[in-house]
C-alpha atoms as a PDB file:
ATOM      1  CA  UNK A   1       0.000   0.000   0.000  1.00  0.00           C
ATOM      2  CA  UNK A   2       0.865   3.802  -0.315  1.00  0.00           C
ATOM      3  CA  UNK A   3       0.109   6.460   1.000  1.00  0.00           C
ATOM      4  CA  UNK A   4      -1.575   9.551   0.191  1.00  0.00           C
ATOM      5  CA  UNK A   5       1.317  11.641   0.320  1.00  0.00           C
ATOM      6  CA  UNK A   6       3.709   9.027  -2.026  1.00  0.00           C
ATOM      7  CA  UNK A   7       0.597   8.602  -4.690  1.00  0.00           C
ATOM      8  CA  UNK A   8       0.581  12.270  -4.839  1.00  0.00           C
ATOM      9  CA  UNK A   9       3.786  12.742  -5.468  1.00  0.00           C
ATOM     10  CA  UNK A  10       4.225  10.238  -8.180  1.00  0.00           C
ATOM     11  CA  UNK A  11       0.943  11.416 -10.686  1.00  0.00           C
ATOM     12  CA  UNK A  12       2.243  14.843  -9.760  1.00  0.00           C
ATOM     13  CA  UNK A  13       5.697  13.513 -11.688  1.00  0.00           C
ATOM     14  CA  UNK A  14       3.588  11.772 -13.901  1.00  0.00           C
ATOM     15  CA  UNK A  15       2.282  14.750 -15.073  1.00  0.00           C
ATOM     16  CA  UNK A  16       5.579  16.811 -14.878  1.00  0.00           C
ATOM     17  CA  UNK A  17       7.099  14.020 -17.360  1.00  0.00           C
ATOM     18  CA  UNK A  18       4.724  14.116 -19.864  1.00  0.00           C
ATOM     19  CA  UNK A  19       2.902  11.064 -18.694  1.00  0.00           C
ATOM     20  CA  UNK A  20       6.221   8.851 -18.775  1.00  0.00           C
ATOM     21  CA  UNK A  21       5.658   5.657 -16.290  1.00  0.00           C
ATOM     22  CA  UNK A  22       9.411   4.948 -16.559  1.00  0.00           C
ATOM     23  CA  UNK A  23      10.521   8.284 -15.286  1.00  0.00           C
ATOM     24  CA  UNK A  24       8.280   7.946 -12.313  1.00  0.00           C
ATOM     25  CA  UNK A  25       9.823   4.626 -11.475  1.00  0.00           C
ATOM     26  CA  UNK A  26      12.865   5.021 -12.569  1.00  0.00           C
ATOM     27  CA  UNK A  27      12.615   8.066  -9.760  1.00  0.00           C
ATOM     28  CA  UNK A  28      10.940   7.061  -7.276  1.00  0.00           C
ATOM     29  CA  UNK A  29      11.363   3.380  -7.121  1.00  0.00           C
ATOM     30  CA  UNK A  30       7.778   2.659  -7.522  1.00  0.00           C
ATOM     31  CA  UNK A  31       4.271   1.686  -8.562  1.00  0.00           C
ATOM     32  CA  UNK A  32       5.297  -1.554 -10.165  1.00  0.00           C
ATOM     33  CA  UNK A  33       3.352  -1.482 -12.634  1.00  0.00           C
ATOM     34  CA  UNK A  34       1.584   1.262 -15.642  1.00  0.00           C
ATOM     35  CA  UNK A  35      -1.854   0.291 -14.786  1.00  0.00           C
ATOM     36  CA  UNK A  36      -1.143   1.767 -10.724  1.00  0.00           C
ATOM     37  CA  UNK A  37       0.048   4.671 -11.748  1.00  0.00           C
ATOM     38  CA  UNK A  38      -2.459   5.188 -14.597  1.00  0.00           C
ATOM     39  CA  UNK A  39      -5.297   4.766 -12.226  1.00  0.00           C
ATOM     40  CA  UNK A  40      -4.335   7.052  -9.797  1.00  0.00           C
ATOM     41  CA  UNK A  41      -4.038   9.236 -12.342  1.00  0.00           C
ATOM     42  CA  UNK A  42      -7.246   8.625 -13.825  1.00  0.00           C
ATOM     43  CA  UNK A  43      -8.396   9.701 -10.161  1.00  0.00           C
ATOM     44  CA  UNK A  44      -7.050  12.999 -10.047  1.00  0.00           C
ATOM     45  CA  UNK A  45      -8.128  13.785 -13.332  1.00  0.00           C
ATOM     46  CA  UNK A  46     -11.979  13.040 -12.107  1.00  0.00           C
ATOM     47  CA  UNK A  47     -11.764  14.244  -9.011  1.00  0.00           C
ATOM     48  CA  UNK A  48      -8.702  16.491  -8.762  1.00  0.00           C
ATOM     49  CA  UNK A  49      -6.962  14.448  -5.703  1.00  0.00           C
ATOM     50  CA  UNK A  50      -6.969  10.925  -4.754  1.00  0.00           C
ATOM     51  CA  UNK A  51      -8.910   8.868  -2.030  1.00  0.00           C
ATOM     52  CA  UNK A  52      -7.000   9.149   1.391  1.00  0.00           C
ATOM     53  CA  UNK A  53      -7.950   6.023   2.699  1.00  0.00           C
ATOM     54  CA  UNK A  54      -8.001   2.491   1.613  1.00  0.00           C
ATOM     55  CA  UNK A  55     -11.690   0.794   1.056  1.00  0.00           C
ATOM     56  CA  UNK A  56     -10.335  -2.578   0.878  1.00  0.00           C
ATOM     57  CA  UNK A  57     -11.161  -4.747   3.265  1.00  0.00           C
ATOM     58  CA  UNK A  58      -8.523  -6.337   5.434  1.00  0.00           C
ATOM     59  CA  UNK A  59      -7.405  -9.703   4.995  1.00  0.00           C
ATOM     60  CA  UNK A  60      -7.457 -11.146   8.466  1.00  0.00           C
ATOM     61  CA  UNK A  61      -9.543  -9.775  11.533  1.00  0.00           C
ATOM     62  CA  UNK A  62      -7.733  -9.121  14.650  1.00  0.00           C
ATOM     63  CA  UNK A  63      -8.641 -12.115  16.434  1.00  0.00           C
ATOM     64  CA  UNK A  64      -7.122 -14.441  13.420  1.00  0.00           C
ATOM     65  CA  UNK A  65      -3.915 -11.931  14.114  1.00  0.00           C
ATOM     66  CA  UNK A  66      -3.794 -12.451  17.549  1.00  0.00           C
ATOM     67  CA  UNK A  67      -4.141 -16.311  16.954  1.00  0.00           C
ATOM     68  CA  UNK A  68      -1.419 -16.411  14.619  1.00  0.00           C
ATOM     69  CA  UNK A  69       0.716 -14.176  16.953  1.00  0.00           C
ATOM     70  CA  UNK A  70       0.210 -16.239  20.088  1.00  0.00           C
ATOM     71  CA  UNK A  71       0.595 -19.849  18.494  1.00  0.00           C
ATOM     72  CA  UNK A  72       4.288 -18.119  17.281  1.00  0.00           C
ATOM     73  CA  UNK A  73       5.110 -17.328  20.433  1.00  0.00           C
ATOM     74  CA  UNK A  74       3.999 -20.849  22.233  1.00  0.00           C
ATOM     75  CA  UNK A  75       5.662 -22.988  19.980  1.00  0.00           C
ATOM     76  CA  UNK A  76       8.381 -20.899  18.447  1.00  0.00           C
ATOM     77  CA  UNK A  77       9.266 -20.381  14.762  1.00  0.00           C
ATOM     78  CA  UNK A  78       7.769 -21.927  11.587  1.00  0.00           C
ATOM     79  CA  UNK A  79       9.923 -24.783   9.405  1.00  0.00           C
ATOM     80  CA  UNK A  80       8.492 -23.436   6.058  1.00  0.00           C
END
């Protein structure tokens, strides 16, 4: 994930190069990939800034954290 603050930055380059996805990386060491970095700016464009906070869901609850953190601690580290 990344934050507000770094997807700003990099459509604000993206702009400043003349829509370049290599300069962007090449500068800032990310998004990974054209599609990212087109969609955010895509975003902007619409709405003239980009969402602050993610709307996907998370992964695991807390409890299935918690779980995974305490069985860790009882019986040490993994073997995969």
């Amino acid at each position: 994930m990344y934050s507000y603050d770094d997807r700003m930055r990099a459509v604000k380059l993206y702009i400043q190069y003349d829509h370049s996805f290599s300069s962007v990386q090449q500068e800032l060491g990310y998004p990974n990939n054209r599609k990212t970095l087109k969609a955010w700016y895509k975003e902007f464009v619409e709405t003239k800034t980009l969402h602050k906070k993610s709307s996907r869901n998370p992964k695991y609850s807390q409890e299935q954290k918690q779980l995974a953190i305490d069985y860790y601690y009882e019986h040490g580290r993994c073997l995969v």
